[in-house]
C-alpha atoms as a PDB file:
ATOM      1  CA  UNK A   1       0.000   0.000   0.000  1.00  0.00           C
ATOM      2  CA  UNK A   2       1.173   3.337  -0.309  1.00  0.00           C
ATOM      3  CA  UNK A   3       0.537   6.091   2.117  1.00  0.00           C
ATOM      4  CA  UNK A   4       0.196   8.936  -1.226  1.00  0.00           C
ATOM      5  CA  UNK A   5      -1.656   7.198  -3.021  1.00  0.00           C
ATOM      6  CA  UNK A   6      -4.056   5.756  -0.202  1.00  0.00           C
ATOM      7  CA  UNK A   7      -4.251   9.273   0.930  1.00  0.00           C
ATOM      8  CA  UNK A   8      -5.038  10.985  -2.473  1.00  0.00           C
ATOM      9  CA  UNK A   9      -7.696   8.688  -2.910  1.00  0.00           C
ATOM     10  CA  UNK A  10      -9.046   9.966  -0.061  1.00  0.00           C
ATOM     11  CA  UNK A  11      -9.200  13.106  -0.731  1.00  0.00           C
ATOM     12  CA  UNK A  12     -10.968  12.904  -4.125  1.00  0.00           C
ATOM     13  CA  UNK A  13     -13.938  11.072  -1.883  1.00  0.00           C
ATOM     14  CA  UNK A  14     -14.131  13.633   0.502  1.00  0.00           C
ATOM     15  CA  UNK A  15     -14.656  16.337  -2.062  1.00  0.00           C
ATOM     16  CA  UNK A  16     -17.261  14.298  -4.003  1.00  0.00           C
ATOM     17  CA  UNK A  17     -18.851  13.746  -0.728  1.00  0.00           C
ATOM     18  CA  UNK A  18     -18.801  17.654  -0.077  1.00  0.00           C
ATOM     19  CA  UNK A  19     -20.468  18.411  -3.412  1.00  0.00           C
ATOM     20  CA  UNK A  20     -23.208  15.777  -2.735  1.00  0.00           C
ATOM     21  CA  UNK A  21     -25.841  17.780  -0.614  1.00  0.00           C
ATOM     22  CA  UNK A  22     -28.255  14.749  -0.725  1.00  0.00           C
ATOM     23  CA  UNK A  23     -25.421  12.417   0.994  1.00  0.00           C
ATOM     24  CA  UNK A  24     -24.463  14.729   3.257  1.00  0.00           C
ATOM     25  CA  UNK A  25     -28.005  15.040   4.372  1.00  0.00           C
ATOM     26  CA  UNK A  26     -28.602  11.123   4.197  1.00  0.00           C
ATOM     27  CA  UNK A  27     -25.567  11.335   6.636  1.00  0.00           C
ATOM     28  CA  UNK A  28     -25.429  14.245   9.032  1.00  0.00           C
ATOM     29  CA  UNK A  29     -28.975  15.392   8.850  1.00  0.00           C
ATOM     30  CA  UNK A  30     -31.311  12.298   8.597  1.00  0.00           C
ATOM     31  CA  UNK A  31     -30.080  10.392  12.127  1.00  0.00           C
ATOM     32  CA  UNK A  32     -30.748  13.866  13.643  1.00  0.00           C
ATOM     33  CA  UNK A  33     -34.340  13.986  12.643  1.00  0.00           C
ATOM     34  CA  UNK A  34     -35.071  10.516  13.538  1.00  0.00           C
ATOM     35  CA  UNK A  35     -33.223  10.659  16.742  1.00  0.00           C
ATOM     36  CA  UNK A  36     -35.537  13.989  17.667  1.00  0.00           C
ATOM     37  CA  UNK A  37     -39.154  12.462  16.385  1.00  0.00           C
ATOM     38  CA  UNK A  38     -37.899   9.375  18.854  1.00  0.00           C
ATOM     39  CA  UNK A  39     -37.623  11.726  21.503  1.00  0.00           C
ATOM     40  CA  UNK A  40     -40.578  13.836  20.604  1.00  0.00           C
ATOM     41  CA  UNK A  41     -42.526  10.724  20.783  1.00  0.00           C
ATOM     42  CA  UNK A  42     -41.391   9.427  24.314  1.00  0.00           C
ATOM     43  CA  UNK A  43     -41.476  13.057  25.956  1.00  0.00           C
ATOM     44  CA  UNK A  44     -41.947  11.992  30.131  1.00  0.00           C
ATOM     45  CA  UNK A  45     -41.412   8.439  29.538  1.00  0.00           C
ATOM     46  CA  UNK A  46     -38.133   6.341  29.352  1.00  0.00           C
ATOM     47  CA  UNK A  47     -38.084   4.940  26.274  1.00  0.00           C
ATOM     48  CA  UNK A  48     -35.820   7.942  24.749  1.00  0.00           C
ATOM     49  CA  UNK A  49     -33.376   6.914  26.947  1.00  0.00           C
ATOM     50  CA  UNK A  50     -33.519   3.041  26.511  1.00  0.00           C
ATOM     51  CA  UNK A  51     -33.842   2.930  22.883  1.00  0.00           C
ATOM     52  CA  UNK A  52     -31.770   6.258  21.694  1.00  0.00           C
ATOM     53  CA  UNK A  53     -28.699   4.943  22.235  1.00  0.00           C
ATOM     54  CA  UNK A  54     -29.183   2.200  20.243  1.00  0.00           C
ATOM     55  CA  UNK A  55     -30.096   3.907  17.397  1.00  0.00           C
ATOM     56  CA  UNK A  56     -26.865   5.490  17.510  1.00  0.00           C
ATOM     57  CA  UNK A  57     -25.234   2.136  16.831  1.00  0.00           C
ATOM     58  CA  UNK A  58     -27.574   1.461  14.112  1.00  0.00           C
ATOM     59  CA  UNK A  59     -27.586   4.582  11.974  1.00  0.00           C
ATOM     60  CA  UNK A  60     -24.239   5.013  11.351  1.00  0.00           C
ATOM     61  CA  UNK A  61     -23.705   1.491  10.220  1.00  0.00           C
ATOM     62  CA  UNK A  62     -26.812   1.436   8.162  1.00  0.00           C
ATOM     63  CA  UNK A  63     -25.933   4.887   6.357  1.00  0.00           C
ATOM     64  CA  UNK A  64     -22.456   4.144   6.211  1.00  0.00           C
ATOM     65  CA  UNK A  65     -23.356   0.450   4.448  1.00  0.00           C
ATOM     66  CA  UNK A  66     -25.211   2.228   2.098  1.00  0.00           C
ATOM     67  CA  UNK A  67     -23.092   4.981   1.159  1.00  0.00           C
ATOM     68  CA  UNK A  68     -20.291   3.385   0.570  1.00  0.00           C
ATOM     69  CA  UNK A  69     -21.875   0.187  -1.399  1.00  0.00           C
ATOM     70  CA  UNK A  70     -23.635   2.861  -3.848  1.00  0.00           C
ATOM     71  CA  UNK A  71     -20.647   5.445  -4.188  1.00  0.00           C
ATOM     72  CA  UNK A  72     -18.025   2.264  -5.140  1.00  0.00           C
ATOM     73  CA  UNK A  73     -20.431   0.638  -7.667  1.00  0.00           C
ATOM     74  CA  UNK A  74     -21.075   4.233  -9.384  1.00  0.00           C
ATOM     75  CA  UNK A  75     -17.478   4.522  -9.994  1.00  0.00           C
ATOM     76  CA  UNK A  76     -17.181   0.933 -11.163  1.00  0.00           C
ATOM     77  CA  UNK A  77     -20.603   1.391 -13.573  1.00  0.00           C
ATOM     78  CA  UNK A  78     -19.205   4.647 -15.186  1.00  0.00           C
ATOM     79  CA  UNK A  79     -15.898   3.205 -16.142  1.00  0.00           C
ATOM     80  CA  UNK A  80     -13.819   5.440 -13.160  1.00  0.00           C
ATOM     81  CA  UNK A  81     -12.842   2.619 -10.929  1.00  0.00           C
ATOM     82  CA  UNK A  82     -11.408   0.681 -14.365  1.00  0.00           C
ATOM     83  CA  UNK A  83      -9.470   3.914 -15.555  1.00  0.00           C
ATOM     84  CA  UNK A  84      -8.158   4.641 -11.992  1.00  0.00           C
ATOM     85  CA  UNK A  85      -7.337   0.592 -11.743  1.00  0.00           C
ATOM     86  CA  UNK A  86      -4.957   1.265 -14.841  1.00  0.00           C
ATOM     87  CA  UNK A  87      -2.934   3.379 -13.236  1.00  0.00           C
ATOM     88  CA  UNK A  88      -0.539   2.903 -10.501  1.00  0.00           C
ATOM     89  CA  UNK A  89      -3.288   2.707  -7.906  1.00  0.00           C
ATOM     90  CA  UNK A  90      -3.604  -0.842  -6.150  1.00  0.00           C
ATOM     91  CA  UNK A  91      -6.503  -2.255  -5.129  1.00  0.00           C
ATOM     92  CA  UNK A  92      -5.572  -1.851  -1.494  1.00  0.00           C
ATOM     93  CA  UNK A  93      -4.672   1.941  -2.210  1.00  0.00           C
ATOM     94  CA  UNK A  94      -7.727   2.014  -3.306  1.00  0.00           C
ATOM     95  CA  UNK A  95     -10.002   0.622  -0.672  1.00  0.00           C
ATOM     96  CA  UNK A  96      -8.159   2.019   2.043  1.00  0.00           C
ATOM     97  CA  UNK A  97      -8.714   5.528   0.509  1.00  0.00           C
ATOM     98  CA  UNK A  98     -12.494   4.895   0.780  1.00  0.00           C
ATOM     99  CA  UNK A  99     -11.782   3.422   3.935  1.00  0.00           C
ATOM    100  CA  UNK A 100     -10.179   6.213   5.266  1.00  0.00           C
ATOM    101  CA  UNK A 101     -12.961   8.702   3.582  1.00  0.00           C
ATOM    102  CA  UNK A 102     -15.750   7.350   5.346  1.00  0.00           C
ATOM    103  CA  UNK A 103     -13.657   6.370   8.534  1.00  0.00           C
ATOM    104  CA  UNK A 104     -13.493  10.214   8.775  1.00  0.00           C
ATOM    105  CA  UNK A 105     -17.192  10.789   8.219  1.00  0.00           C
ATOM    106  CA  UNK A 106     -18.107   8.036  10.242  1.00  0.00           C
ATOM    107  CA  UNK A 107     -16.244  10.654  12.935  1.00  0.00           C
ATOM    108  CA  UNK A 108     -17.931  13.407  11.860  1.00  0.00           C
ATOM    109  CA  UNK A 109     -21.227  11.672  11.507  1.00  0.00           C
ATOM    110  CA  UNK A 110     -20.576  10.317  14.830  1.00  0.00           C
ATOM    111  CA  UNK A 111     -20.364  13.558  16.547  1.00  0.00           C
ATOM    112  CA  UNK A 112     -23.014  15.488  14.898  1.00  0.00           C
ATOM    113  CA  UNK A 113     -25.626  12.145  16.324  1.00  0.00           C
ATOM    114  CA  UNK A 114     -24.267  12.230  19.264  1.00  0.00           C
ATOM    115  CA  UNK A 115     -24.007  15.939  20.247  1.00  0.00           C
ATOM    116  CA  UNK A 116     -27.673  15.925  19.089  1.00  0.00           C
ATOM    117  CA  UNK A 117     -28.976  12.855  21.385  1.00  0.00           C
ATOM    118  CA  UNK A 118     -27.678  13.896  24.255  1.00  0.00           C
ATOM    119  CA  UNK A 119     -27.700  17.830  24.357  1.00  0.00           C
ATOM    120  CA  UNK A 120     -30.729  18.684  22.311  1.00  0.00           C
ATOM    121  CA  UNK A 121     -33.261  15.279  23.469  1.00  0.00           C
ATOM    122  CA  UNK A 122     -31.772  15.290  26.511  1.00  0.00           C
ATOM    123  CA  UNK A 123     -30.243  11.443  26.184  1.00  0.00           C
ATOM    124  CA  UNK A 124     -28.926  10.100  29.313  1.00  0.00           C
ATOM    125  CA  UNK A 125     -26.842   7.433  29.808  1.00  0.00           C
ATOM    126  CA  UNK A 126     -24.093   5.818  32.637  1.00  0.00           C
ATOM    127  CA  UNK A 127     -21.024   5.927  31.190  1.00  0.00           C
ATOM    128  CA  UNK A 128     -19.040   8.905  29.730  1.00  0.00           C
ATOM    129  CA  UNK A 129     -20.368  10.000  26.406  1.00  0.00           C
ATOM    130  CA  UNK A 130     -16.930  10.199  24.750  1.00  0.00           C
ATOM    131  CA  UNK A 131     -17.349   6.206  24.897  1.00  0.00           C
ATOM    132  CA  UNK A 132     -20.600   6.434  23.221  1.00  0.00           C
ATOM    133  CA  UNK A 133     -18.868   8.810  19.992  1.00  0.00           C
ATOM    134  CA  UNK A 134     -16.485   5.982  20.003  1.00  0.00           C
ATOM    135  CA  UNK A 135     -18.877   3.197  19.545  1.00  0.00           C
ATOM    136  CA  UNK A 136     -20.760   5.056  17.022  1.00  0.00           C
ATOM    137  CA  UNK A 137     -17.651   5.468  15.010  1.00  0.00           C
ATOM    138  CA  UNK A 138     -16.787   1.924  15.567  1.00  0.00           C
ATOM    139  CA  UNK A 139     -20.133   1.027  13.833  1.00  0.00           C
ATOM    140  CA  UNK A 140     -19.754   3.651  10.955  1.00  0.00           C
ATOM    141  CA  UNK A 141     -16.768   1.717  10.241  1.00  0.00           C
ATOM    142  CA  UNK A 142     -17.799  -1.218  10.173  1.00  0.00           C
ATOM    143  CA  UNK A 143     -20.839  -0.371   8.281  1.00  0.00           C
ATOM    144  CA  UNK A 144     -18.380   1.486   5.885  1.00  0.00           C
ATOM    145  CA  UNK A 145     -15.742  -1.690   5.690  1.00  0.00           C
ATOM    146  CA  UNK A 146     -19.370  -4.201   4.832  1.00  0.00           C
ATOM    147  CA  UNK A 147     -20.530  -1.695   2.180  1.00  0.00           C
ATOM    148  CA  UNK A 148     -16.848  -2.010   0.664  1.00  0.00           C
ATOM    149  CA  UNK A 149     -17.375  -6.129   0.804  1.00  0.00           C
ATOM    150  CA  UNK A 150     -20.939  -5.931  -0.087  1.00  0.00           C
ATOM    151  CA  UNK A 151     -19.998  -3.894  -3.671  1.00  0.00           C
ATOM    152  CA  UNK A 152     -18.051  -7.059  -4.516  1.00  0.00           C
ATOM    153  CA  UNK A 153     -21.549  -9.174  -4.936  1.00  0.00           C
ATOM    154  CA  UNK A 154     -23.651  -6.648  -6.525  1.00  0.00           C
ATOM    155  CA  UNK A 155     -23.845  -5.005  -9.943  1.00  0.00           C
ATOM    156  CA  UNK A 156     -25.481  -1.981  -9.734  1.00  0.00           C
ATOM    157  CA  UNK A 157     -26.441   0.870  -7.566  1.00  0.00           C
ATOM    158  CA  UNK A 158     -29.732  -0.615  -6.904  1.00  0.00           C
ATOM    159  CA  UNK A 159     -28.003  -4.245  -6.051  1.00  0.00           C
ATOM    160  CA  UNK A 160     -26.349  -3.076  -3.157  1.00  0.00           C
ATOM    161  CA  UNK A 161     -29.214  -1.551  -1.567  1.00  0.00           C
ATOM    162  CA  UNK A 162     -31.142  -4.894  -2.393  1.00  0.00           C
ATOM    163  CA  UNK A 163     -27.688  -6.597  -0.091  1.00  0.00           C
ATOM    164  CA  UNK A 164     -28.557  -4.544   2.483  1.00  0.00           C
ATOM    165  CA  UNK A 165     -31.201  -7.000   4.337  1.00  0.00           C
ATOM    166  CA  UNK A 166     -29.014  -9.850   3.562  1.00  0.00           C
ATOM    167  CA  UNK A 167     -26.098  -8.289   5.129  1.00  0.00           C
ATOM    168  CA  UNK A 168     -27.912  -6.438   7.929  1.00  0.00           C
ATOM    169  CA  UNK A 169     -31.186  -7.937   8.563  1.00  0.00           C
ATOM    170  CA  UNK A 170     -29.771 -10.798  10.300  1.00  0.00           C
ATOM    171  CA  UNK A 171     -27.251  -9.074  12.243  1.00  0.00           C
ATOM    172  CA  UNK A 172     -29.988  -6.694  13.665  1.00  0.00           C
ATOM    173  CA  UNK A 173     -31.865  -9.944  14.277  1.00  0.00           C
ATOM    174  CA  UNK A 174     -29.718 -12.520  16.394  1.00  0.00           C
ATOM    175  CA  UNK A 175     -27.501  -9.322  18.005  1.00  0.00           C
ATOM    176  CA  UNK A 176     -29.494  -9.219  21.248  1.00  0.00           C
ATOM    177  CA  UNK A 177     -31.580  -5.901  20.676  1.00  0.00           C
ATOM    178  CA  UNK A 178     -34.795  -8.139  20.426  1.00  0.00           C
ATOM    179  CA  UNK A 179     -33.904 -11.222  22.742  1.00  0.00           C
ATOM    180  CA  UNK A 180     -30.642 -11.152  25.022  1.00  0.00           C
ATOM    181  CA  UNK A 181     -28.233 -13.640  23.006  1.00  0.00           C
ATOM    182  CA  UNK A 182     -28.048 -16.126  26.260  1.00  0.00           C
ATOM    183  CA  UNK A 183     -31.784 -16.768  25.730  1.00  0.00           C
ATOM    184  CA  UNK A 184     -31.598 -17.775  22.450  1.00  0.00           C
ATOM    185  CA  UNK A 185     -31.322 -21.509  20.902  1.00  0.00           C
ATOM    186  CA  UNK A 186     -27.759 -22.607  21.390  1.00  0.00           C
ATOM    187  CA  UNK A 187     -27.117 -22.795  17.351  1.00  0.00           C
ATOM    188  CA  UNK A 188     -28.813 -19.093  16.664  1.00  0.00           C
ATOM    189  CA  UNK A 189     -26.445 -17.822  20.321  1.00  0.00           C
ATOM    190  CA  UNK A 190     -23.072 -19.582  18.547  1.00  0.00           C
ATOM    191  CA  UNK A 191     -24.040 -17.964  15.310  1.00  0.00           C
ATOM    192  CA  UNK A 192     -24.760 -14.441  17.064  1.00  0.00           C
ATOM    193  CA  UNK A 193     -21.334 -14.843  18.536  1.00  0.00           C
ATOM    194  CA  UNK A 194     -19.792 -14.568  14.967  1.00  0.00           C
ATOM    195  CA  UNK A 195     -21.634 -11.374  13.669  1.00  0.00           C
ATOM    196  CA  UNK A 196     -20.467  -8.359  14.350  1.00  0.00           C
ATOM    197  CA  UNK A 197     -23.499  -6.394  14.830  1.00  0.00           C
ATOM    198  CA  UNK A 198     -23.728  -7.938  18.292  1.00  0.00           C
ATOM    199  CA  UNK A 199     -20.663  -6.573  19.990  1.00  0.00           C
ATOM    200  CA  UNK A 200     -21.813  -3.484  18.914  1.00  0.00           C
ATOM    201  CA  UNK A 201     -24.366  -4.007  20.966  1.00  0.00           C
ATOM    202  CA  UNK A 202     -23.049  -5.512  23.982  1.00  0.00           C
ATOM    203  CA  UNK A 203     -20.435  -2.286  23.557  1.00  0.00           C
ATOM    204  CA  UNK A 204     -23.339   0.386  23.791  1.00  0.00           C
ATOM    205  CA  UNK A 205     -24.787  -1.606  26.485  1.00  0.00           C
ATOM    206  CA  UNK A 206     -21.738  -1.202  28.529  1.00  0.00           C
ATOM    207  CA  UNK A 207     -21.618   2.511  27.806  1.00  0.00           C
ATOM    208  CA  UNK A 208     -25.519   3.055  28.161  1.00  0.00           C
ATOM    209  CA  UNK A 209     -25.073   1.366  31.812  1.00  0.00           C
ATOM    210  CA  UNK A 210     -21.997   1.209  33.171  1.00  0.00           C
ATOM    211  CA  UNK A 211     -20.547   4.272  34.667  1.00  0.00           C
ATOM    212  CA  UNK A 212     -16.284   2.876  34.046  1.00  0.00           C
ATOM    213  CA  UNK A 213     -17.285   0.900  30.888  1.00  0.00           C
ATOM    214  CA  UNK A 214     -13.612   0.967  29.452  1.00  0.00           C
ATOM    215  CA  UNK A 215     -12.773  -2.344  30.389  1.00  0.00           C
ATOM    216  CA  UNK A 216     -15.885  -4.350  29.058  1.00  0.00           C
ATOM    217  CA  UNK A 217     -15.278  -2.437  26.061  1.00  0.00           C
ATOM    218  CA  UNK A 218     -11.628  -2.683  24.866  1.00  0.00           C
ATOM    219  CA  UNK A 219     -12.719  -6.702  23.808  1.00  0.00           C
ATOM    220  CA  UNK A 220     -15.874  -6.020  21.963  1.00  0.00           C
ATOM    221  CA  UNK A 221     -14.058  -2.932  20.028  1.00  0.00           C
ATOM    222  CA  UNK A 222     -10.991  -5.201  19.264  1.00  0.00           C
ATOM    223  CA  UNK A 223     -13.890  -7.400  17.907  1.00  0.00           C
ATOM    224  CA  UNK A 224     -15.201  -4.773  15.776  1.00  0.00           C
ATOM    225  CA  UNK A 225     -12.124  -4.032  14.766  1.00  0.00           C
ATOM    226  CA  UNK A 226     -11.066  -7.401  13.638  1.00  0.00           C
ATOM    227  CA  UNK A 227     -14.317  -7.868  11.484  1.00  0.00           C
ATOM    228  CA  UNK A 228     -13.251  -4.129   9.793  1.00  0.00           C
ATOM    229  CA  UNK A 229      -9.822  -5.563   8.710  1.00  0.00           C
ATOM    230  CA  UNK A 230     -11.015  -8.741   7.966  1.00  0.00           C
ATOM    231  CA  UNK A 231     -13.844  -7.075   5.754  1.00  0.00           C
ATOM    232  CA  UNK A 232     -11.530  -4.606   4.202  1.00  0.00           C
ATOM    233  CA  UNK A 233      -8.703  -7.926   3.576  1.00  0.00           C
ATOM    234  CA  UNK A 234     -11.736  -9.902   1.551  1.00  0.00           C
ATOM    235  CA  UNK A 235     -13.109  -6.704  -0.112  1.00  0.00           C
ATOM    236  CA  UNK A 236      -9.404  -6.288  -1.837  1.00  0.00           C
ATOM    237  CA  UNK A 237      -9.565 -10.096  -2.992  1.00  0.00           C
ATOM    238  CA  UNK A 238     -13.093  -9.890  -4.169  1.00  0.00           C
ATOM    239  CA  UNK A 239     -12.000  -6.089  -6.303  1.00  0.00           C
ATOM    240  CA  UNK A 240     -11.610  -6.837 -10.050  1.00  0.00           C
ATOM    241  CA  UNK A 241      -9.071  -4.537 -12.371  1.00  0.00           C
ATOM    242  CA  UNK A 242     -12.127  -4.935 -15.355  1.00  0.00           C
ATOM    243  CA  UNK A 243     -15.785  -4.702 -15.486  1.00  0.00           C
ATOM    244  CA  UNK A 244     -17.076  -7.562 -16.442  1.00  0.00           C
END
């Protein structure tokens, strides 16, 4: 890989992010609104504060998965991905340009979510709220580093949206948001274990009530972290030089 080259790549996604006002919005803007009709909804009751935190660990990866999925297969569709693949760019240069890109809107996203929850609605939760910017970036990333893998399956634009449920669905599913993993059949618990969806959530649960929560996070955001690399390692395998 090599740092210039990662690094320009970069930057040409961040300034075709700047110049898309509907992304931006889809990014910075949407999770906002949702977040405040959530607490609108659940004014004098404690469902803001039992259920907004978790929707800060399922925006960014959801936004992020799409994002990224759609941007990379409308470069490959009009022919810029093959031109750029011609060049001395890698495949790995590549990636972890977009990688980086959305890593740093993941942060910005992250903050903007966050800032929102808990000063604006008023979201309150045990542990410091730096920890809960940190899993929200965690889970932009990883929603970033899927997208990246999912592009690999899909032809078009529309095809990666369609991946979405197949890729998310589950994970939102067996990650212990609607039934704690412990009480679920042994064979759906062991297959829980190996998505990474759920230490998301046993993360934000260790932020949302745990006033020290550093410890019984540092394993479930190596986790996280292992599934990004391992995402970003298969996405660079599955990345062809030609359309097909």
């Amino acid at each position: 890989m090599n740092p210039t080259r990662t690094a320009a790549t970069a930057r040409r996604v961040l300034a075709q992010l700047r110049a898309d006002r509907r992304t931006l919005a889809l990014m910075l803007v949407v999770p906002c609104v949702l977040l405040g009709l959530l607490a609108w909804m659940s004014l004098d009751t404690p469902l803001f504060d039992r259920s907004g935190a978790q929707l800060l660990r399922l925006f960014p990866l959801l936004v992020m998965f799409v994002v990224t999925s759609v941007t990379t297969l409308a470069e490959r569709t009009s022919g810029t991905l093959e031109r750029l693949l011609s060049t001395p760019l890698g495949r790995t240069d590549f990636l972890a340009g977009y990688a980086l890109a959305f890593g740093a809107m993941a942060v910005l996203q992250a903050l903007v979510a966050t800032g929102f929850a808990v000063w604006v609605c008023g979201l309150e939760v045990q542990g410091p709220v730096g920890w809960l910017v940190v899993v929200a970036v965690a889970s932009g990333v990883l929603g970033a580093s899927l997208g990246l893998l999912a592009r690999a399956f899909a032809r078009t634009e529309f095809q990666a949206v369609q991946f979405m449920p197949a890729f998310v669905l589950p994970q939102l599913l067996l990650c212990g948001l609607f039934v704690p993993r412990d009480q679920m059949p042994r064979a759906l618990e062991l297959l829980s274990a190996a998505l990474p969806l759920s230490y998301a959530v046993d993360a934000l649960g260790a932020v949302a009530t745990t006033v020290a929560p550093a410890g019984e996070l540092s394993a479930d955001l190596a986790v996280l972290a292992a599934f990004v690399v391992g995402s970003l390692a298969l996405a660079s395998l599955t990345l062809r030089r030609r359309t097909p």
